[in-house]
N, C-alpha and C. Protein backbone atom coordinates (compact mmCIF):
# COMPACT_ATOMS: atom_id res chain seq x y z
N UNK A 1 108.47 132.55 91.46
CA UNK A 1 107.02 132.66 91.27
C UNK A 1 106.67 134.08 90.84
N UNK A 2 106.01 133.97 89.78
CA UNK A 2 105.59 135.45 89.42
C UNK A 2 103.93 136.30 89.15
N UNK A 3 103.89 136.76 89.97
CA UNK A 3 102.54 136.98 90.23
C UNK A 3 102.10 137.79 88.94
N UNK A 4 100.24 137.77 88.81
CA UNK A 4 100.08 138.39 87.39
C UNK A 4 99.10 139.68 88.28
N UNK A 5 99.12 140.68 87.04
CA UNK A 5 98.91 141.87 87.58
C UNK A 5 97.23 142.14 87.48
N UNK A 6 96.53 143.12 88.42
CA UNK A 6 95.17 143.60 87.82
C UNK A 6 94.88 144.18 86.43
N UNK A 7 93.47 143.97 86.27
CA UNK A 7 92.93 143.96 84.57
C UNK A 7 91.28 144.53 85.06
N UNK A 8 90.43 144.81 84.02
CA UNK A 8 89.33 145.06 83.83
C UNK A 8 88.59 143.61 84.44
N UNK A 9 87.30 143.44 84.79
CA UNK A 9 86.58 142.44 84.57
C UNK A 9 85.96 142.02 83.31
N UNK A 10 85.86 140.66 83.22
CA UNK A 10 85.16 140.15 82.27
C UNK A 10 83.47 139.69 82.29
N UNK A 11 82.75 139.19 81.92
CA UNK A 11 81.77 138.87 82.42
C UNK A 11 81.57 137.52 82.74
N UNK A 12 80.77 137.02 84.22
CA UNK A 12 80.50 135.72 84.43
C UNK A 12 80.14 134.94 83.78
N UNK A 13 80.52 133.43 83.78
CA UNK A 13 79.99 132.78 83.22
C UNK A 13 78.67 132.20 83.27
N UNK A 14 77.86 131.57 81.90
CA UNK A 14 76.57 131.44 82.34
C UNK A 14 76.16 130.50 81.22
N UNK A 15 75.11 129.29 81.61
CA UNK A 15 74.46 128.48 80.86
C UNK A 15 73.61 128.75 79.76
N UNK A 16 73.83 128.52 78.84
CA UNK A 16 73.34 128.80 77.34
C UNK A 16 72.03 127.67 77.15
N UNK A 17 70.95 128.44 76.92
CA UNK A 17 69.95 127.44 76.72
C UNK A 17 69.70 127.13 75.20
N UNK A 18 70.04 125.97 74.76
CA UNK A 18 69.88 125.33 73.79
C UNK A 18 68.49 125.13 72.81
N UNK A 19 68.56 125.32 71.74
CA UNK A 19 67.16 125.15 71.00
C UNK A 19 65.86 124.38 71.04
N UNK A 20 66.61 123.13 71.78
CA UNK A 20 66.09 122.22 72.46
C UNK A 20 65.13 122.40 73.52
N UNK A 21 65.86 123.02 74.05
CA UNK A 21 65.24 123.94 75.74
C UNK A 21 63.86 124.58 75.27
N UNK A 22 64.13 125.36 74.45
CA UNK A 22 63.71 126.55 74.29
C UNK A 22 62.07 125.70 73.12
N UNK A 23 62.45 124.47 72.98
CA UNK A 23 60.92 124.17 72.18
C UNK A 23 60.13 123.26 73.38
N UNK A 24 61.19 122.80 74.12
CA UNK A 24 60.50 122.24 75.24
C UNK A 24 59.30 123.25 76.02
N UNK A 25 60.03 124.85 76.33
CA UNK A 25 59.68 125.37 77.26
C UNK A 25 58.30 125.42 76.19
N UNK A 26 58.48 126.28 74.89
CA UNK A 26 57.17 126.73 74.07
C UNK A 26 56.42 126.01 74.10
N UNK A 27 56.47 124.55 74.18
CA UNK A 27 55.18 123.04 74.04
C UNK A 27 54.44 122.94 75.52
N UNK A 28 54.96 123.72 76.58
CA UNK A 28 54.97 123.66 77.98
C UNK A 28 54.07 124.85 78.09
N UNK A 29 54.35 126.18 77.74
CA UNK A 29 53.49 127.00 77.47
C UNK A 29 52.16 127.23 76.84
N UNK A 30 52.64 126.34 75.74
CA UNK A 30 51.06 126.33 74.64
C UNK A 30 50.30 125.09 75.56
N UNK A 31 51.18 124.08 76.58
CA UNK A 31 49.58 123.55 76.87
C UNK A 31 49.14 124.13 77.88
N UNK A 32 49.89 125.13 78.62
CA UNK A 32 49.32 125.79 80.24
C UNK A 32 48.26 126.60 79.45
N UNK A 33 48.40 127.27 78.61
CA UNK A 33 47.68 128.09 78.06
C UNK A 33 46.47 127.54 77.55
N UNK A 34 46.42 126.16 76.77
CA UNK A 34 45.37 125.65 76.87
C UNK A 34 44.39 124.78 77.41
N UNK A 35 45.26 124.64 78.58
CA UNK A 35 44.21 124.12 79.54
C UNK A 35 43.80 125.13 80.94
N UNK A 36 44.56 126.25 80.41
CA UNK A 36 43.81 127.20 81.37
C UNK A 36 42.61 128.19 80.91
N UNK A 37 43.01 127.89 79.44
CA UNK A 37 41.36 128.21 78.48
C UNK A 37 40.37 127.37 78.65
N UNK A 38 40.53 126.21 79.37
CA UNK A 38 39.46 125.23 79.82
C UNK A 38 39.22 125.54 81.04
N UNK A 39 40.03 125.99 81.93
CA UNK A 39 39.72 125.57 83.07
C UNK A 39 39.30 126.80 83.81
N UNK A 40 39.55 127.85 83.27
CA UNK A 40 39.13 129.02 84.35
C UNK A 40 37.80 129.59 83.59
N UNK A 41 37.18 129.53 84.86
CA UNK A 41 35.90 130.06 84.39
C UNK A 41 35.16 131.14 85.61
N UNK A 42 34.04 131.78 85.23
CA UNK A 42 33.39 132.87 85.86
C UNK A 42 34.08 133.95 85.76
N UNK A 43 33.67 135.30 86.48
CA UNK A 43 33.63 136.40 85.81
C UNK A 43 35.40 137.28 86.22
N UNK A 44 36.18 136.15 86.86
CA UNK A 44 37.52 136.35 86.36
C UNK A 44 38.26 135.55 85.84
N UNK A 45 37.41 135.13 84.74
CA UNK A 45 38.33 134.16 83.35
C UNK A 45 39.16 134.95 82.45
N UNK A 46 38.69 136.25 82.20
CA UNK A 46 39.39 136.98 81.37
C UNK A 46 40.84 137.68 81.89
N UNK A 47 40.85 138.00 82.99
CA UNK A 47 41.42 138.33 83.33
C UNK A 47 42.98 137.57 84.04
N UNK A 48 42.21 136.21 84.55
CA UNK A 48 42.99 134.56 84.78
C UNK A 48 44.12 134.89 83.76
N UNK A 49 43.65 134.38 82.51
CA UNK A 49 44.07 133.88 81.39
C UNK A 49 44.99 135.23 81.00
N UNK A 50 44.83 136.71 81.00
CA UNK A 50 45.48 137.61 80.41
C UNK A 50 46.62 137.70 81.58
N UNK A 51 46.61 137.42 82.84
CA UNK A 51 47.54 137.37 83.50
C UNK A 51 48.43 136.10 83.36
N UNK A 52 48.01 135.14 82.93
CA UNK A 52 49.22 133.61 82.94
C UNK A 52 49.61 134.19 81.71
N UNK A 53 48.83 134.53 80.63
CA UNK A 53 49.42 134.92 79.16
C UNK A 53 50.70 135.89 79.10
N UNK A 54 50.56 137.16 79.92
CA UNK A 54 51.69 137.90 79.71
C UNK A 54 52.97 136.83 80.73
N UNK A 55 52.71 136.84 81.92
CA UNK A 55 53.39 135.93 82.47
C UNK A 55 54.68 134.67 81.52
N UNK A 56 53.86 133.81 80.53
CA UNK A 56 54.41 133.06 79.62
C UNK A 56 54.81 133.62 78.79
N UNK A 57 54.48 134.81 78.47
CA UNK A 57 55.37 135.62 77.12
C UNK A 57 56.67 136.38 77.91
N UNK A 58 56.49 136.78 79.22
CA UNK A 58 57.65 137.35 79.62
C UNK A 58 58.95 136.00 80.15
N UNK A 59 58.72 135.11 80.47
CA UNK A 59 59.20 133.79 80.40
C UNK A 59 60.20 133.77 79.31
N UNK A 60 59.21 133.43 78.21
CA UNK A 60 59.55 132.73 77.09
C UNK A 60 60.90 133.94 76.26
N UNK A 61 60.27 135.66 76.16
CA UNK A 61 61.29 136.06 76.33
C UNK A 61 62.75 136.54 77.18
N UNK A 62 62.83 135.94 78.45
CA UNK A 62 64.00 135.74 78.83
C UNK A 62 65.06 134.98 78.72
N UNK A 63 64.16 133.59 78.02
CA UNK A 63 64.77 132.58 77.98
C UNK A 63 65.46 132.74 76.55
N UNK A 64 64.89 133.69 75.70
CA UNK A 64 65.78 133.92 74.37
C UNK A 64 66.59 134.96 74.55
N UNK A 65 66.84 135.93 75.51
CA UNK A 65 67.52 136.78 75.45
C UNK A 65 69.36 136.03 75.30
N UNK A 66 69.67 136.96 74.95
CA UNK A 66 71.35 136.54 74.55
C UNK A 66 71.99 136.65 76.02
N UNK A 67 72.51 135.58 76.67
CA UNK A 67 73.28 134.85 77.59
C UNK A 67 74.73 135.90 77.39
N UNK A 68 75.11 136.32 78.58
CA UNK A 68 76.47 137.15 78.65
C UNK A 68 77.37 135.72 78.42
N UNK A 69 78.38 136.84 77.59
CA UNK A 69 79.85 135.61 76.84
C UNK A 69 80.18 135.30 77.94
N UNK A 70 80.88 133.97 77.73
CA UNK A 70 81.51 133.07 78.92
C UNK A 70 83.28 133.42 78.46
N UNK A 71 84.07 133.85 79.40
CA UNK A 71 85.58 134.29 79.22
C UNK A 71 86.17 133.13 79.25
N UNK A 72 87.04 133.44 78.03
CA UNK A 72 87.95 132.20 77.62
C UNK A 72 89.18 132.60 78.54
N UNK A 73 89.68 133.52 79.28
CA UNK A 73 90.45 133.61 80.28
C UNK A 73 89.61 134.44 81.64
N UNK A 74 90.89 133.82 82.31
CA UNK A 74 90.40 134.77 84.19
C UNK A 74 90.52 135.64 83.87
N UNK A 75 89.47 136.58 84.26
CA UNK A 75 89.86 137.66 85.22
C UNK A 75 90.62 138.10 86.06
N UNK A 76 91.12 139.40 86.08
CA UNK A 76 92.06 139.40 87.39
C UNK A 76 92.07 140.82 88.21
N UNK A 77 90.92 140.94 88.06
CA UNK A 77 90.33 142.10 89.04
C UNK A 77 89.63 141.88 90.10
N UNK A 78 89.69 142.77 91.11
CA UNK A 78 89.26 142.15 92.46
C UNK A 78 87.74 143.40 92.26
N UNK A 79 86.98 142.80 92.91
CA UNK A 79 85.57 143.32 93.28
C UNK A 79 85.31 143.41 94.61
N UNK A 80 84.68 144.80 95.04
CA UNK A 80 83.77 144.82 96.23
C UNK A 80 82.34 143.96 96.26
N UNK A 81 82.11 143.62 97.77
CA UNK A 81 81.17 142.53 97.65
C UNK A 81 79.50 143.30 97.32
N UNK A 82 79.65 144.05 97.35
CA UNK A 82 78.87 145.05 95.89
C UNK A 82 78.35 144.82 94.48
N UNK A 83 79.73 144.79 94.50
CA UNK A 83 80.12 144.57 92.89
C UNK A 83 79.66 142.72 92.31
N UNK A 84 80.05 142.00 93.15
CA UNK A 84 80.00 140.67 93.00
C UNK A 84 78.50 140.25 92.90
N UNK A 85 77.88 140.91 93.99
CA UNK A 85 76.47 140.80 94.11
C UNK A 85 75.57 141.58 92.55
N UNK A 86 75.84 142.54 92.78
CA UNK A 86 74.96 143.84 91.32
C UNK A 86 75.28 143.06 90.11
N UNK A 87 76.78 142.78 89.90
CA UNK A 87 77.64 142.11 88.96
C UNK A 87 77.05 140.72 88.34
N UNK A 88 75.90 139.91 89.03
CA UNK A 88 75.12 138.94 89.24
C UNK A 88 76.91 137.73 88.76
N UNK A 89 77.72 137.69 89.75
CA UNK A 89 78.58 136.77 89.79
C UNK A 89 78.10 135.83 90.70
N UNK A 90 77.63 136.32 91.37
CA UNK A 90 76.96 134.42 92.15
C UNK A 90 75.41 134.87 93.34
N UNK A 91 74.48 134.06 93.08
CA UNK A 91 73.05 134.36 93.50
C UNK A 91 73.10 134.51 95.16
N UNK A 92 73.92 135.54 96.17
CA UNK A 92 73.52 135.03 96.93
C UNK A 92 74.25 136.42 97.77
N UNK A 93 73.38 136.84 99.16
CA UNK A 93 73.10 138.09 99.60
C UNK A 93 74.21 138.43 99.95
N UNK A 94 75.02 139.33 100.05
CA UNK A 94 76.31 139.80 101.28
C UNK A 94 76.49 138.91 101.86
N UNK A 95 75.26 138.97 103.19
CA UNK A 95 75.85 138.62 104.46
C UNK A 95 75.53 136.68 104.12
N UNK A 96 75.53 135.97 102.90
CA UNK A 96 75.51 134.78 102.55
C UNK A 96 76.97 134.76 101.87
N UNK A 97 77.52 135.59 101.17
CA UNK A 97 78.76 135.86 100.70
C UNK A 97 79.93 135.60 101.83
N UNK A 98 79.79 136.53 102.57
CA UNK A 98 80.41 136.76 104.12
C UNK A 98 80.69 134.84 104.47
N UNK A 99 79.26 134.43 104.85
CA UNK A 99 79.56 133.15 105.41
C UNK A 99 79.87 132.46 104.46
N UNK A 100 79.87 132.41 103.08
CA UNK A 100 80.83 131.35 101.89
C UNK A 100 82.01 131.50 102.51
N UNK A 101 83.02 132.84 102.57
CA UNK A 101 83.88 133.29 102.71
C UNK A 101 84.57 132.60 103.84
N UNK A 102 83.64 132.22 105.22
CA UNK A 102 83.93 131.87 106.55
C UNK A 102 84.09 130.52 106.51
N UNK A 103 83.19 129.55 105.19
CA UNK A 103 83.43 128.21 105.05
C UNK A 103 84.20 127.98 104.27
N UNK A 104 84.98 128.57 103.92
CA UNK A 104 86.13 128.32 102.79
C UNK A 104 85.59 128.07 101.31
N UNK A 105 84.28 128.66 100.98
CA UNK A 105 84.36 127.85 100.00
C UNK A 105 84.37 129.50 99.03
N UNK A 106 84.64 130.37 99.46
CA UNK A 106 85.27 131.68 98.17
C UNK A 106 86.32 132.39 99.41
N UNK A 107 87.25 132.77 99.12
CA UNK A 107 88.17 134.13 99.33
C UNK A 107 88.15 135.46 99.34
N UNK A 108 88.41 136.11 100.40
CA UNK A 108 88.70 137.68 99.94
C UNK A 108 89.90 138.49 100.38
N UNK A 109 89.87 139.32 100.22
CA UNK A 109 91.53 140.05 100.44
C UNK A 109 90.96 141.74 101.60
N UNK A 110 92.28 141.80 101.95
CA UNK A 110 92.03 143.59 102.67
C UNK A 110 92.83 144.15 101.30
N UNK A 111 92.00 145.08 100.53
CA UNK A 111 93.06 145.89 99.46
C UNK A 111 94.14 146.55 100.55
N UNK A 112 95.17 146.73 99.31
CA UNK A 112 96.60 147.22 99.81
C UNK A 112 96.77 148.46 100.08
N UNK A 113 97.17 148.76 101.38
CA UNK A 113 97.48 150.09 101.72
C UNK A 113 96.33 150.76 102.77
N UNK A 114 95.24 149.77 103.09
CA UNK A 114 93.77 149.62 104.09
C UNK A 114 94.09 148.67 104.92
N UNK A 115 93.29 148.93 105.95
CA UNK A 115 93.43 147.79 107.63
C UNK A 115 91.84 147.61 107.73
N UNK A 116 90.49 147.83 106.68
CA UNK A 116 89.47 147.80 106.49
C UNK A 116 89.05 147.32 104.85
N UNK A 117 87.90 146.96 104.99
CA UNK A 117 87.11 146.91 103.63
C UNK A 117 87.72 145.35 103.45
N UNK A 118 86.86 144.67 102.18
CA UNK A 118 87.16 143.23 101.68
C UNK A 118 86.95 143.49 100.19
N UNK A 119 88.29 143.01 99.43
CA UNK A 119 87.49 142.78 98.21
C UNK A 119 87.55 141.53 97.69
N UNK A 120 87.14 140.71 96.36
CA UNK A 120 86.80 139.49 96.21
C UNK A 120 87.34 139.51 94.75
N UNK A 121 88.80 138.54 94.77
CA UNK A 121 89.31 138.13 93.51
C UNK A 121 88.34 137.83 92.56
N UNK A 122 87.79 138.09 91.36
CA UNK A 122 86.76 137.87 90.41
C UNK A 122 87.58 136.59 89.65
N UNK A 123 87.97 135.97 89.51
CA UNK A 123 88.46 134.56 88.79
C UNK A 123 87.60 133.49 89.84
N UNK A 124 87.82 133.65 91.02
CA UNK A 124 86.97 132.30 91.48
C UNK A 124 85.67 132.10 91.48
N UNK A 125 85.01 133.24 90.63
CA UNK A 125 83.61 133.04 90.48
C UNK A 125 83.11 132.79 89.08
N UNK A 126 84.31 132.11 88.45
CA UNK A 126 83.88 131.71 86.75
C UNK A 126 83.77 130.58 86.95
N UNK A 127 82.95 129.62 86.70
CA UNK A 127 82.88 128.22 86.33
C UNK A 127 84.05 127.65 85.72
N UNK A 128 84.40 126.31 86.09
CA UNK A 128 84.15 125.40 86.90
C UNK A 128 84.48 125.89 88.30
N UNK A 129 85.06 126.66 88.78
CA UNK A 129 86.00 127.17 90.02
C UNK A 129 84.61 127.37 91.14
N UNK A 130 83.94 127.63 91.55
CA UNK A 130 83.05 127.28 92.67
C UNK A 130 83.15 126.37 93.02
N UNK A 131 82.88 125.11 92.02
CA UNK A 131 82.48 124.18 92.29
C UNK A 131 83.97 123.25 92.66
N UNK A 132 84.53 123.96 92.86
CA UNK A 132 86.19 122.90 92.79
C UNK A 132 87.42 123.62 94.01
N UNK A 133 87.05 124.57 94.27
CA UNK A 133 87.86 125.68 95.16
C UNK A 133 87.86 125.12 96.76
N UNK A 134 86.14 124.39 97.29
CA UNK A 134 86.57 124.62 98.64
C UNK A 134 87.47 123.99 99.03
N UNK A 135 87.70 122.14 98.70
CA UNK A 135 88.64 121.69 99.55
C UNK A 135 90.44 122.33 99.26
N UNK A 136 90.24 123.10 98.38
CA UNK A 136 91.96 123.85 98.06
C UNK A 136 91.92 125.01 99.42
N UNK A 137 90.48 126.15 99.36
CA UNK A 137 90.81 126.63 100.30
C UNK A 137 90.41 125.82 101.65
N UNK A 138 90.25 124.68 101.82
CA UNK A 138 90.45 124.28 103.31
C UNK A 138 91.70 123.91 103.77
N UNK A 139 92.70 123.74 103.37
CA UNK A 139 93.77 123.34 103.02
C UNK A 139 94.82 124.87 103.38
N UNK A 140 94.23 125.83 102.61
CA UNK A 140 95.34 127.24 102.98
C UNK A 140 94.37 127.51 104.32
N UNK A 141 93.29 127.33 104.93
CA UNK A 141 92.51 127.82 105.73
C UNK A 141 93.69 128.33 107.36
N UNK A 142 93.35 129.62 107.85
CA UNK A 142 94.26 129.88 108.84
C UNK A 142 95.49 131.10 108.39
N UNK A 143 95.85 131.19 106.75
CA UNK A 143 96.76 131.72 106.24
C UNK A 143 95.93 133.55 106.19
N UNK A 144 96.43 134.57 106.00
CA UNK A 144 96.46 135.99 105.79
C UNK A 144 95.69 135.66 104.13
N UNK A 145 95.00 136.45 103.97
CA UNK A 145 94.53 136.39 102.79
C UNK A 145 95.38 136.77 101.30
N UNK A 146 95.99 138.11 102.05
CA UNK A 146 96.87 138.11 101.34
C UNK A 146 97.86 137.27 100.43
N UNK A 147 98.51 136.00 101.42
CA UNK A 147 99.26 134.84 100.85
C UNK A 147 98.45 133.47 100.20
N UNK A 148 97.12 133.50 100.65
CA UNK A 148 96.23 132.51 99.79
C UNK A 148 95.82 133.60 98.30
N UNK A 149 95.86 134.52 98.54
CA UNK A 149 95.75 134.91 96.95
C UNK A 149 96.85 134.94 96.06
N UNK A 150 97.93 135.11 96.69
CA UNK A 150 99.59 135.21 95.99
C UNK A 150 99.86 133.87 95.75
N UNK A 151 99.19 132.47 96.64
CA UNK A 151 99.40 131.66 96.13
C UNK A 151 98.40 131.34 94.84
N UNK A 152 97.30 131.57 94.85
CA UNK A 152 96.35 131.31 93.63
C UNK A 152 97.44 132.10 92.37
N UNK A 153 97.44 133.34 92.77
CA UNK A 153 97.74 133.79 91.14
C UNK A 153 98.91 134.16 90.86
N UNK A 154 99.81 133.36 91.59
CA UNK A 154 101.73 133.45 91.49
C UNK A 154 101.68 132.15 90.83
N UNK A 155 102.62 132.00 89.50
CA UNK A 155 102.69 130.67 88.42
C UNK A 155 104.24 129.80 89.42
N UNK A 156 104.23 128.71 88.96
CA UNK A 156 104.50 127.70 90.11
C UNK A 156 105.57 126.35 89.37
N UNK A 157 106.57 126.45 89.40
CA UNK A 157 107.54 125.85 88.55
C UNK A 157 106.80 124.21 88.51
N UNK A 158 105.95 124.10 89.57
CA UNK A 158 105.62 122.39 89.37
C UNK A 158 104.31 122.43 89.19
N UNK A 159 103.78 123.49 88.63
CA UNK A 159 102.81 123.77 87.19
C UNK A 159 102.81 123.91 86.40
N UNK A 160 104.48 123.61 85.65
CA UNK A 160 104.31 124.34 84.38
C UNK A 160 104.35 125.66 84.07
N UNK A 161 104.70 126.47 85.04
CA UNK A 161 104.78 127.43 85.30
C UNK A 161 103.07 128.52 84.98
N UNK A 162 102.30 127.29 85.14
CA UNK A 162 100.83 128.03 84.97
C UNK A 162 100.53 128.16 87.00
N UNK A 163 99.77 129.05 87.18
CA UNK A 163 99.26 129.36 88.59
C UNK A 163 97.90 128.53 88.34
N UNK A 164 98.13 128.29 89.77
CA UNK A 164 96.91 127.38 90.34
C UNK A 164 95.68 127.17 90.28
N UNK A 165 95.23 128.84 90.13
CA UNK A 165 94.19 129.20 90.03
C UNK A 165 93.88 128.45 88.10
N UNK A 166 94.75 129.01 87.20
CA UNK A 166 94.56 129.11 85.79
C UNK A 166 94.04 127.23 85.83
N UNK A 167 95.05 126.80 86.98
CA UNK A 167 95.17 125.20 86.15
C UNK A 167 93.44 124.61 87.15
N UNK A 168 93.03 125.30 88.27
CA UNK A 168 91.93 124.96 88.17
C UNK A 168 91.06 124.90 87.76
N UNK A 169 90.77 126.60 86.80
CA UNK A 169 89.94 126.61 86.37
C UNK A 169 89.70 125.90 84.70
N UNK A 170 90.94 126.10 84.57
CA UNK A 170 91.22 125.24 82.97
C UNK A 170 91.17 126.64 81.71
N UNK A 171 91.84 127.88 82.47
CA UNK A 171 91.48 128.97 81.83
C UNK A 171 92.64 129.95 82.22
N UNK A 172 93.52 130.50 81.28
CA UNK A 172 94.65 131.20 81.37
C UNK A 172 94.16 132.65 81.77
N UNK A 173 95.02 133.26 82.96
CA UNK A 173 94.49 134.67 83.10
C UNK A 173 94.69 135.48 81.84
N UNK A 174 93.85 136.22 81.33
CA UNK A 174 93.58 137.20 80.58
C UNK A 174 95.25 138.30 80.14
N UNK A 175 96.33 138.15 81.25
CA UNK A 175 97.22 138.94 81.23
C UNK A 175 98.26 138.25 80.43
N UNK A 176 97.88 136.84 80.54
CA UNK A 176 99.04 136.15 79.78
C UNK A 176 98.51 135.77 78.15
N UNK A 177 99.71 136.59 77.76
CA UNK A 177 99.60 136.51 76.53
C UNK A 177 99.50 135.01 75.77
N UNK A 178 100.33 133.94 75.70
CA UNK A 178 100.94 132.95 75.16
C UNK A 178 100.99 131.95 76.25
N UNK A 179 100.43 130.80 75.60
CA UNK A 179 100.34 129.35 76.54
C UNK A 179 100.73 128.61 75.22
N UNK A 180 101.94 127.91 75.99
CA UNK A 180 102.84 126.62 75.45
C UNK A 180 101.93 125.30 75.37
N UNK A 181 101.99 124.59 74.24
CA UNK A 181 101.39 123.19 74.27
C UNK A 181 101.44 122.56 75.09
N UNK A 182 102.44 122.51 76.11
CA UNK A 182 102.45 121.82 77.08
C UNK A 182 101.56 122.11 78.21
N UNK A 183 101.60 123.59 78.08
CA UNK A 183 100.63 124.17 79.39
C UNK A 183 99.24 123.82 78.71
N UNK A 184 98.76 123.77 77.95
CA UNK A 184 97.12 123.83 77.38
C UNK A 184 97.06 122.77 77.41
N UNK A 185 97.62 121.64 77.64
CA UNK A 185 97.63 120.00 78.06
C UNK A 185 97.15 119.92 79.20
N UNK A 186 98.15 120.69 80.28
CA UNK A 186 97.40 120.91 81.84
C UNK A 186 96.52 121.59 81.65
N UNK A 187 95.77 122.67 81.18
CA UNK A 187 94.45 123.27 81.34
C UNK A 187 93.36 122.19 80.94
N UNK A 188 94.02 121.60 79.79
CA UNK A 188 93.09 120.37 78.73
C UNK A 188 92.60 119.38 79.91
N UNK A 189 93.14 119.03 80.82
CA UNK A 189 92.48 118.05 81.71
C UNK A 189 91.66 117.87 82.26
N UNK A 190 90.99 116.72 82.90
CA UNK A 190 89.62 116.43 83.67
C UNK A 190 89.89 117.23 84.69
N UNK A 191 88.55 117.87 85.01
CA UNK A 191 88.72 118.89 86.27
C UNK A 191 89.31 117.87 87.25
N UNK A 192 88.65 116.95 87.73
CA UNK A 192 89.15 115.73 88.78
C UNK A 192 90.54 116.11 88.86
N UNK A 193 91.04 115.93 87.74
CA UNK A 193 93.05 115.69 87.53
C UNK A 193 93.56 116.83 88.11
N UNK A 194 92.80 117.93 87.68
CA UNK A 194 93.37 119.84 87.71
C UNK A 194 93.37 120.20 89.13
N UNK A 195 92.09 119.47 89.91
CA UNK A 195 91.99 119.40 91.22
C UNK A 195 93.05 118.66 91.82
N UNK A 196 93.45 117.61 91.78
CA UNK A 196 94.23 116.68 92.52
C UNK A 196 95.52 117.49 92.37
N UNK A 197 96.05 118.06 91.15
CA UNK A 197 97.29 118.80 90.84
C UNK A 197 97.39 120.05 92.14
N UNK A 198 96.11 121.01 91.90
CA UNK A 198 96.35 122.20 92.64
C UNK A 198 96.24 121.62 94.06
N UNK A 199 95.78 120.66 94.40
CA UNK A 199 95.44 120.11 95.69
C UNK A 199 96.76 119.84 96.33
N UNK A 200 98.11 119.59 95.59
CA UNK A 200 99.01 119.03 95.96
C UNK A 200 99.73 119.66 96.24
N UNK A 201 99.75 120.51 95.27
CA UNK A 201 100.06 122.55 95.05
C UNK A 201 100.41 123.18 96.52
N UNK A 202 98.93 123.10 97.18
CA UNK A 202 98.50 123.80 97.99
C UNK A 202 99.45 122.96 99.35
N UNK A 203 99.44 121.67 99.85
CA UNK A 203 99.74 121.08 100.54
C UNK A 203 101.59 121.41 100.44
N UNK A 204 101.70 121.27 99.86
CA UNK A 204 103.21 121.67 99.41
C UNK A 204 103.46 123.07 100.24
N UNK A 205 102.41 124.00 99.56
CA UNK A 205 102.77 125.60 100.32
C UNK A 205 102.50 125.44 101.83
N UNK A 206 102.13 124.86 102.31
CA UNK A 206 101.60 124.75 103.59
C UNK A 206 102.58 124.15 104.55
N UNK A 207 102.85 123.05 104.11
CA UNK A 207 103.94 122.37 104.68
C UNK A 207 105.15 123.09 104.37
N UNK A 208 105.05 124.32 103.65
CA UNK A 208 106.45 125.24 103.49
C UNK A 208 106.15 126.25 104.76
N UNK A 209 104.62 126.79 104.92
CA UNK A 209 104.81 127.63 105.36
C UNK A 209 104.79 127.25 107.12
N UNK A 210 104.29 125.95 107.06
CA UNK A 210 104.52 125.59 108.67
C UNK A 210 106.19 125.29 108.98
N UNK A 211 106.93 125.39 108.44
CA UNK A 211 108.04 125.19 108.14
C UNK A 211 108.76 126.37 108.79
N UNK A 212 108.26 127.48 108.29
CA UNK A 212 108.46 128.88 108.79
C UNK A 212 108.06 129.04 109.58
N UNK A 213 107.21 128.87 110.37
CA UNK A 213 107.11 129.02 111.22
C UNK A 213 107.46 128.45 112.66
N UNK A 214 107.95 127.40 112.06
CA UNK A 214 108.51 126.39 113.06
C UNK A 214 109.57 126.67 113.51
């Protein structure tokens, strides 16, 4: 098994609003706007209306602003829960981070060479991988963090030699240069499938490592 090394971050992934969207929202706007030219009246009508107005123009330009690129590979830099938060990798406070962390449904590590601090592998916060991670980490749940991350991003002879993480997310880490047809077959799959694979993955390491311990 060969583990892949740290890299820069990339940026999160994020939903692209379509042209579609974007005439919906404007037809949605032009009628608030004109039925709030009907409807507000007395001697703070002017003021009504100049406040919903900027309101809908600041809207309307967010919704055109250019969407950060979505990474065609992982990441493989770890982040402070700082970083994850400022970084806008997922909507939700520290101490809401903290308890994801406690329900298995994200990971973090003690960096190496510290008996303090947490940092947070940045690959499990690219889409599809939220949405597909907890029951894998309920499964390593109990293990050193350390070895649930060595298992995510160590490649795995009954993967294809792709790591777990890559084949969940359906996205080669950034470090690896070259993916074989065969491997972009396993990334190519229904998340469902990619899940059931790493799911089996995981059960496998487990039943190795109760093994050891036994």
């Amino acid at each position: 098994m060969t583990a892949h090394l740290h890299h820069d971050t990339l940026a999160p992934a994020r939903r692209e609003w379509t042209d579609n969207d974007l005439r919906v929202v404007e037809q949605f706007s032009q009628l608030v706007s004109a039925q709030l030219d009907l409807l507000a009246q007395g001697p703070e009508r002017e003021r009504l209306i100049d406040l919903a107005t900027r309101a809908l123009d600041a809207a309307r330009a967010s919704l055109r602003a250019t969407p950060p690129s979505i990474p065609l590979q992982l990441p493989v830099s770890k982040l402070k829960v700082s970083d994850v938060i400022g970084q806008g990798w997922v909507e939700l406070s520290q101490a809401s981070l903290y308890r994801a962390v406690e329900s298995q449904r994200f990971y973090c590590v003690t960096p190496k060479g510290r008996s303090i601090g947490k940092e947070f592998p940045a690959w499990q916060f690219v889409q599809p991988v939220p949405e597909l991670i907890a029951p894998v980490l309920a499964i390593l749940a109990g293990q050193p963090g350390s070895d649930i991350h060595a298992f995510w991003v160590s490649s795995a002879d009954e993967l294809n030699e792709l790591s777990p993480a890559e084949l969940l997310a359906g996205k080669s880490f950034e470090t690896r240069a070259d993916i074989h047809p065969s491997q972009q077959a396993l990334l190519d799959l229904p998340a469902s499938e990619r899940l059931r694979k790493v799911l089996a993955a995981a059960k496998w390491q487990h039943r190795g490592m109760a093994d050891i311990v036994g």
